[in-house]
Each structure stands twice: as C-alpha cells, then as structure tokens.
Protein backbone atom coordinates (compact mmCIF):
# COMPACT_ATOMS: atom_id res chain seq x y z
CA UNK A 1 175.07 51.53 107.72
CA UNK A 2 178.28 49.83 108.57
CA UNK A 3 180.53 47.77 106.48
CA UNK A 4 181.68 44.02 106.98
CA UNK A 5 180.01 43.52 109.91
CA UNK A 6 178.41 39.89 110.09
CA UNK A 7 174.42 39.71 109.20
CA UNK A 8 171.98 39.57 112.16
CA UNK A 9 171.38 36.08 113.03
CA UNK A 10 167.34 36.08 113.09
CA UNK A 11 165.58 32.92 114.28
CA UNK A 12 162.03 32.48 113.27
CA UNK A 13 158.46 34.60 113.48
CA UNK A 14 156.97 36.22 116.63
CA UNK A 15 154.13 33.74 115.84
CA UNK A 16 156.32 30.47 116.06
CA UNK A 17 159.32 31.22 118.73
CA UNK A 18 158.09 28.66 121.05
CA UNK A 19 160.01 29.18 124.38
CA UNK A 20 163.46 30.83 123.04
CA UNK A 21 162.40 34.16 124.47
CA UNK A 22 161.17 32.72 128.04
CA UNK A 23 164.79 30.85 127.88
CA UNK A 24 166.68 34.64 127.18
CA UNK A 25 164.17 36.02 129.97
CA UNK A 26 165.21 33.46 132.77
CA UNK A 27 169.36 33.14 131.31
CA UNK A 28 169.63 37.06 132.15
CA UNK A 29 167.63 36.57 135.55
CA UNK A 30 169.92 34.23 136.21
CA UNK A 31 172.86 36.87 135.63
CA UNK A 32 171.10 39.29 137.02
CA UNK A 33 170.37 37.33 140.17
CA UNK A 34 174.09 36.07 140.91
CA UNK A 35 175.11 39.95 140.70
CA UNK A 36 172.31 41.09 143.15
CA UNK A 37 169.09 40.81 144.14
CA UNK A 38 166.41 43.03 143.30
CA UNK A 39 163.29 43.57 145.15
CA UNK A 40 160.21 45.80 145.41
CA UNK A 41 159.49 48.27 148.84
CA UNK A 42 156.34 46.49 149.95
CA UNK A 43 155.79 49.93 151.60
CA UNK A 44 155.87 51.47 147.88
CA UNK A 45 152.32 52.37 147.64
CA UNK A 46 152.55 54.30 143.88
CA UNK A 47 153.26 50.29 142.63
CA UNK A 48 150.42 47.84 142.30
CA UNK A 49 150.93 44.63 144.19
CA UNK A 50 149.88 41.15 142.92
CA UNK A 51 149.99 37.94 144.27
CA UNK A 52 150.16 35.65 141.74
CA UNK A 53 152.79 34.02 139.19
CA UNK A 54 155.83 36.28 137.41
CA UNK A 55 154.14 36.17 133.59
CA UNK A 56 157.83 36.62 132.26
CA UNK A 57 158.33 33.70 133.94
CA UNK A 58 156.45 30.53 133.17
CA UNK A 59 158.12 28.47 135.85
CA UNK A 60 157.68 30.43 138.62
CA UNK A 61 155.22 29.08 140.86
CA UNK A 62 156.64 31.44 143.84
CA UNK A 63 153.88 33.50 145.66
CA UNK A 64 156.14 34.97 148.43
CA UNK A 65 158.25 37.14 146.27
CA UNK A 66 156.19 40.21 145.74
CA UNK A 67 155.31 41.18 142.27
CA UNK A 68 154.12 44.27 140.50
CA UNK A 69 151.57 44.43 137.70
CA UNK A 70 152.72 46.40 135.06
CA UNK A 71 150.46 49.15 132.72
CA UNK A 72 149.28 46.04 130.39
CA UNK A 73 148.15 43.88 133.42
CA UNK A 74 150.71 41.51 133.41
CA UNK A 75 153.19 40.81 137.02
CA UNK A 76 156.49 41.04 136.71
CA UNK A 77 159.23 40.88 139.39
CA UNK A 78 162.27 43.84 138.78
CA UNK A 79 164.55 40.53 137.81
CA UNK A 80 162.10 38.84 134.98
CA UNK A 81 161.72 42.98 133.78
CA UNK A 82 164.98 43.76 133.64
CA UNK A 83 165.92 40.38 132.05
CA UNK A 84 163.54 40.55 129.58
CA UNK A 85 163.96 44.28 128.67
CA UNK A 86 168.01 43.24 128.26
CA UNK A 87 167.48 40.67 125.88
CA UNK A 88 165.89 43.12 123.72
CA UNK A 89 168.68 45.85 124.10
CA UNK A 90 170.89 42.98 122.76
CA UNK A 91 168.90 42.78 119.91
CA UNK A 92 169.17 45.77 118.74
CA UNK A 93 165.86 47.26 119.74
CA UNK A 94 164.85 50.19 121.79
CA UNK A 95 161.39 49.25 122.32
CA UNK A 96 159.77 47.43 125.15
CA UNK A 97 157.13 45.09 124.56
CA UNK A 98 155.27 42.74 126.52
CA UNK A 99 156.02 39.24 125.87
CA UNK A 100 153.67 37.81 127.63
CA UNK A 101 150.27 35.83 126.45
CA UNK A 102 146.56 37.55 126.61
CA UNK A 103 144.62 35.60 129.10
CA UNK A 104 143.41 32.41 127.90
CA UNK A 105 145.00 33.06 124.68
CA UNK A 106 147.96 31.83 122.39
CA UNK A 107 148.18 35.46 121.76
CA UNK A 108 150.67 37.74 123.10
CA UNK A 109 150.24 41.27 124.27
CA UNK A 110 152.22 43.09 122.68
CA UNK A 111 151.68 45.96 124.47
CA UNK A 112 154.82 48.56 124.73
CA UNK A 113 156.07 49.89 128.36
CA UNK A 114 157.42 53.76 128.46
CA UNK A 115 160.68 53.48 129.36
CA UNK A 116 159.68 55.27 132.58
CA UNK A 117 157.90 52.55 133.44
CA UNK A 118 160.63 49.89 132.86
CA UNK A 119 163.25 52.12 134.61
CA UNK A 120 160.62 51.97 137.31
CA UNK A 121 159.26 48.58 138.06
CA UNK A 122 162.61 46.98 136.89
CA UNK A 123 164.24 49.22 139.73
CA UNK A 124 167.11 50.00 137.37
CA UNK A 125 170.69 50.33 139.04
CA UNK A 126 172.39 53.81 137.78
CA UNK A 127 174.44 51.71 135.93
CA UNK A 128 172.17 49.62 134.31
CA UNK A 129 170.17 52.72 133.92
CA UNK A 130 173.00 54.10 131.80
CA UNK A 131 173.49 51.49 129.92
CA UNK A 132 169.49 51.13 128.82
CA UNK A 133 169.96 54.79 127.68
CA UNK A 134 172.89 54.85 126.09
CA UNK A 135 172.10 51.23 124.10
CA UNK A 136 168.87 52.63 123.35
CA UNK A 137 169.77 55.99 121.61
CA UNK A 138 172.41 54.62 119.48
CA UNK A 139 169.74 51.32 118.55
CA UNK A 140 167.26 54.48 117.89
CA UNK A 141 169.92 56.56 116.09
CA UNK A 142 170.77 53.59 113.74
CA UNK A 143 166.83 52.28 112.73
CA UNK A 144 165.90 56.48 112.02
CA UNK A 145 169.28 57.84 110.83
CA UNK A 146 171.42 57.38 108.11
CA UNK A 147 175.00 58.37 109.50
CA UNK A 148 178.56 57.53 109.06
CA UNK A 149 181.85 59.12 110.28
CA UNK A 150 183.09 61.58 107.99
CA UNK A 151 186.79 60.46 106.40
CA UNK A 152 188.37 63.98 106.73
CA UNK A 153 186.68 65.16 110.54
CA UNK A 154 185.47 62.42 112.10
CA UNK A 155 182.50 64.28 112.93
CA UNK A 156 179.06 62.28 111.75
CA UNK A 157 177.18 63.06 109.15
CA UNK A 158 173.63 61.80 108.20
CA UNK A 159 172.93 60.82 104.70
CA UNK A 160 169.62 62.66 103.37
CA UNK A 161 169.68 61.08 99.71
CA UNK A 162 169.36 57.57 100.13
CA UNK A 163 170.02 56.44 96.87
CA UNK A 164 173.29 58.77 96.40
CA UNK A 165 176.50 57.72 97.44
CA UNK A 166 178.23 61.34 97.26
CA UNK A 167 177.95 63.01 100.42
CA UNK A 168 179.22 66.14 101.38
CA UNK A 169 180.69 67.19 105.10
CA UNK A 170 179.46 70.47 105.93
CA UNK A 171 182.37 71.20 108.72
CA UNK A 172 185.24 69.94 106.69
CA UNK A 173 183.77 72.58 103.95
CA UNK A 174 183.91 75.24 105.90
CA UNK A 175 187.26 74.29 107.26
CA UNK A 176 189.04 73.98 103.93
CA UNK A 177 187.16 76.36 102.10
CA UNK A 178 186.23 74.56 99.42
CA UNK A 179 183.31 71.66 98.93
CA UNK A 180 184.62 68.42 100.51
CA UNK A 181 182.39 65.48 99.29
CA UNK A 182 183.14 61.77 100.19
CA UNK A 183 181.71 58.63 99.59
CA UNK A 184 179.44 56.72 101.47
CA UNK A 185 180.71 52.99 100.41
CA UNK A 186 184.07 53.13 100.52
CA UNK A 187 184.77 55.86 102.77
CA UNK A 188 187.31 57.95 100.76
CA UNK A 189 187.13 61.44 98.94
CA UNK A 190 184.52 61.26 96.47
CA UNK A 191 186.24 60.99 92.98
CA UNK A 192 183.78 60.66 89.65
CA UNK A 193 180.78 61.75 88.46
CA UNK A 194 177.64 62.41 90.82
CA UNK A 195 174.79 61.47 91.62
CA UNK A 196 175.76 57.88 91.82
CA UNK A 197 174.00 55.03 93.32
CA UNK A 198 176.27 52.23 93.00
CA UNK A 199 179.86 53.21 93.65
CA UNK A 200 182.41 56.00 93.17
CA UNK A 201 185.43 56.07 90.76
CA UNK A 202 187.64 54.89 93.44
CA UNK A 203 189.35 51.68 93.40
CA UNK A 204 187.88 49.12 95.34
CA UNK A 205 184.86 50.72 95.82
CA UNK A 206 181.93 47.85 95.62
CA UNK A 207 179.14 47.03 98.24
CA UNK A 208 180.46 44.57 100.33
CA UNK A 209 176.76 43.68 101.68
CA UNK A 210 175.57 43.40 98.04
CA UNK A 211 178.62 40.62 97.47
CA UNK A 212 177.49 38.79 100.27
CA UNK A 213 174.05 38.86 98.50
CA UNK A 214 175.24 37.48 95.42
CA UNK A 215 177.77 34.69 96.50
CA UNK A 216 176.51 33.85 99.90
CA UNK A 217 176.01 29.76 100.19
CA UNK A 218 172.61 27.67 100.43
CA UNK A 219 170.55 26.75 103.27
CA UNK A 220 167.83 24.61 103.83
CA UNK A 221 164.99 25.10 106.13
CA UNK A 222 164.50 21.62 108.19
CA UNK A 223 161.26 22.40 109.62
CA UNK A 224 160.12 23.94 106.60
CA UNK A 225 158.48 21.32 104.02
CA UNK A 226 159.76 21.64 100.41
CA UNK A 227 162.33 23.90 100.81
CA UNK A 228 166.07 23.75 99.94
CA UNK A 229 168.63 25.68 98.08
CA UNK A 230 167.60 28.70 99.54
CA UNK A 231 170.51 31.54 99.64
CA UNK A 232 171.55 31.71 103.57
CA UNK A 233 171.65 35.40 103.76
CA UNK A 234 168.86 38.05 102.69
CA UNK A 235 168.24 41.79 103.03
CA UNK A 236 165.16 42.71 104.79
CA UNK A 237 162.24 43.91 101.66
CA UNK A 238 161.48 46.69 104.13
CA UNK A 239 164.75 48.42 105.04
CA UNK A 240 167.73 46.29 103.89
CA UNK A 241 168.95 45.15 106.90
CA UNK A 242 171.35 41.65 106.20
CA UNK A 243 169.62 38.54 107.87
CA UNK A 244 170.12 34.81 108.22
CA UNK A 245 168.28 32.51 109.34
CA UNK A 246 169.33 30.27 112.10
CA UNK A 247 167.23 26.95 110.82
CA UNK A 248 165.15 26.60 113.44
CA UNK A 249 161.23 26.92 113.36
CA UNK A 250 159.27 28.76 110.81
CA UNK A 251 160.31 30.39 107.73
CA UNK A 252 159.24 33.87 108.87
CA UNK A 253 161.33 36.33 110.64
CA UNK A 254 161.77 40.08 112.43
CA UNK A 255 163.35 42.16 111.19
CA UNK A 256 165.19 43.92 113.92
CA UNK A 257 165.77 46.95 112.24
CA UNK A 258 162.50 47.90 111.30
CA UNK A 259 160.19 45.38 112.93
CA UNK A 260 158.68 43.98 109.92
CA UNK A 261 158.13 40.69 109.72
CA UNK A 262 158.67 38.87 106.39
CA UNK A 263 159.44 35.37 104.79
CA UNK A 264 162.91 33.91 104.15
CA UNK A 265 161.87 31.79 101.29
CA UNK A 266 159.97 34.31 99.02
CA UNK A 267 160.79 37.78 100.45
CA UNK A 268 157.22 38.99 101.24
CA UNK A 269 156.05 40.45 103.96
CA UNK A 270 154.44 37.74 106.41
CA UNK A 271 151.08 38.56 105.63
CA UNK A 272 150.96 38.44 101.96
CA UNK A 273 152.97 35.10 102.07
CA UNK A 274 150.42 33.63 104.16
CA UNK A 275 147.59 33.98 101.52
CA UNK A 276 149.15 31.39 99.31
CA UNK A 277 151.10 29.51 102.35
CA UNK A 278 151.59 28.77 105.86
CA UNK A 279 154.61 29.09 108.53
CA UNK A 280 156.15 25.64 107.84
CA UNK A 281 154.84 24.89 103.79
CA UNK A 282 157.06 25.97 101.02
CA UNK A 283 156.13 29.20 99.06
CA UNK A 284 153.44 29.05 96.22
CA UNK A 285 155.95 30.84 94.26
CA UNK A 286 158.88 29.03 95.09
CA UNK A 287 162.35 30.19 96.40
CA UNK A 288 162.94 34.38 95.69
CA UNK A 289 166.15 34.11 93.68
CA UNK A 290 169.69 35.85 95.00
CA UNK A 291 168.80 39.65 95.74
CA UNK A 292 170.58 42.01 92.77
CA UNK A 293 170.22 44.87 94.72
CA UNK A 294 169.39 46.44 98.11
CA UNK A 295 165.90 47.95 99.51
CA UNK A 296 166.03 51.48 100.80
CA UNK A 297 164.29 52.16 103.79
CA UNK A 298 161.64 54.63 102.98
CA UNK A 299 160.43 55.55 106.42
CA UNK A 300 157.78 57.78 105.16
C-alpha cells in the first residue's frame, strides 16, 4: 500500500527460529527494565500466582519475583509480557501470541491473548498503553484495508477494486462538482482509459514494487542445501507483501502481513513445499523464477 518503502526483512519459519525471538523478548526487557520496573500487587487476588520460571524467559531461574500465569497456562512476569508483545508491534502485527513451548514439547502454543489480557498482566503504563493501541489499529488498518491519501483532499480513501488502479474520491466530488478520479500508483489525477490494472496514462506511472521484482539481485541461502541464484526479494503468494530474506536458517518464512507462511525458493505455501522437500533441502522444482506480477490479497 505504500510506495518505495524498503521490503520487510523476514528471517526464517516459525518452525526453525531457534532463539531469535527469546533474544527480542529479553533485548526489550532489558529496555524496559532500565526505564522502570514493573511488578505485580501480590495482594491482586483477580491474577493467578505461580511460582515457577518466566516461560518468555528461558534464563530465568528467579523464583522470588512473582509471576502470573496467563489464559494459555504459561507465567509470565509484566517485563517478559510487555517485551515480548513489543517485539511483535514492531513487526507489524496486532496479534498476540504465545511464544512459548507446550510442555514437554518442541511445539509452541500458539495460543492468542485478548488484548485485555496483555494490557492486564503486562501492567501497561498509559503511555505504553497508547502506543499498543494506536500501533495496533494502524498494523490492523493496513493487513484489512486498502487505503491511500487522496492527491486532491488528503482525506483517505479505501480501494474496493483491487485490481483497478482508477479510484475515485467521494469528498473531492462533491466539493468540485464534478467526478474526481485519481490513480492509485502514481498518485496523480487519473488521466486514460479505465478500468486499468497496470498503470494510468501519466508519465512515470510504473509499479515501483513490481521493478524491484524484476531487477532485484541474487541471493543464496547458506543453510539451505542446493540453492543459489535465487532473486533476493519476493512478494508474498498470499497477499503481495515485498519480503527478503535475511540468510539465516530455513528457507521458509511469515509473512507479516497476512501470517502465511511460505517458501523463498519456490513460492508455495509451507505446507505444499514440504511434500516434495524439507526446511533446509532445495525445492523439487527448483528456484520460482523472478515474479512478473503481483498477488492480490483476496481476503475472502
């Protein structure tokens, strides 16, 4: 939805992050900690006390600071919550899902907190409570809504056709009497024929994300076996989204728009690639070549 901004940097799977996301977890404690500390009431009777180890945080080994157990069954303390909850505000999600392992299990939970809950047990400052909410309606507005600022009002305006560039501002019709369309690429007044999916009649009007596409470099894939010469950035099969790998682990990422996890290599979603593959072997089918075009999210 918005123009020359760089791709999401994506490192690998859910299945093969190894410790990256307990290292985000304990970096923002660590912020979090030097601006204050955060405790629970142990007089707080509507909370459920534990005593046993923070399973956000897989070096603590400190039963004297109290923890709570959240809805899932896991303990948290308001700094390993709040940490963890952060990292995935930065990431563009609005979600908040338990990180943390099933018992006895290489599995994780998974399990997603209300944000009542969070707000709760992470005993949320009014500014940090501000800034969850604000972060997370805007991360929500941009994974449901297709919107851009109108050219001639500034006032936003959501996209219903997908696949049509022309777009036409309701309150700047009204307020020169007369349709006002515009285009969704370039941003200008909409000059040529419409319907049109790939670009107006104005000059300079190309899809800057689709460029990158098409003469992006090579990467390789260290930890992948057998693969090289594999175009560095790729739009999500699912929504679109512009991702690139950062080399490390698996060749299998989120997407953080729409939470689907696919391959790098081939462009399938995870679960189909893994019927002919595995997280670290090269494709059956080889390297997917440079995308000619860009998925549209159908969210229905």
């Amino acid at each position: 939805m918005r123009q020359n901004l760089p791709p999401v940097v994506i490192s690998q799977s859910s299945e093969c992050k190894g410790g990256l996301e307990e290292l985000k977890i304990r970096d923002a404690m660590t912020t979090q900690q030097q601006e204050v500390e955060k405790q629970y009431d142990p007089a707080d009777n509507t909370l459920k006390f534990v005593n046993r180890p923070d399973d956000l945080d897989p070096l603590d080994n400190d039963t004297t600071v109290l923890k709570a157990e959240m809805s899932c069954g896991h303990a948290v303390t308001p700094e390993s919550l709040t940490g963890w909850c952060r990292s995935l505000l930065d990431q563009g999600q609005f979600r908040f899902l338990c990180p943390a392992y099933k018992k006895d299990t290489a599995k994780k939970c998974g399990v997603e907190w209300p944000y009542p809950e969070v707000r709760r047990l992470a005993v949320l400052t009014t500014e940090e409570m501000e800034h969850f909410e604000k972060t997370m309606a805007a991360s929500a507005a941009a994974t449901y809504c297709e919107y851009k600022s109108c050219p001639g009002c500034n006032t936003y305006v959501e996209r219903a056709d997908l696949s049509n560039l022309n777009v036409r501002c309701t309150v700047c019709t009204a307020d020169k009497g007369q349709r006002y369309e515009f285009c969704w690429q370039c941003l200008k007044p909409w000059t040529g024929p419409a319907p049109r999916a790939d670009h107006c009649d104005n000059d300079g009007c190309i899809n800057q994300d689709l460029e990158l596409l098409k003469n992006c470099k090579t990467t390789t894939l260290p930890q992948v076996q057998g693969v090289s010469d594999c175009p560095s950035i790729r739009a999500c099969p699912t929504c679109g989204q512009r991702v690139e790998h950062n080399k490390t682990g698996c060749k299998n990422i989120l997407c953080p728009r729409c939470n689907v996890e696919f391959c790098f290599v081939c462009l399938k979603v995870t679960s189909d690639c893994l019927k002919t593959s595995s997280y670290f072997r090269a494709c059956s089918g080889g390297v997917a070549p440079r995308q000619t075009s860009i998925p549209v999210w159908r969210r229905n």
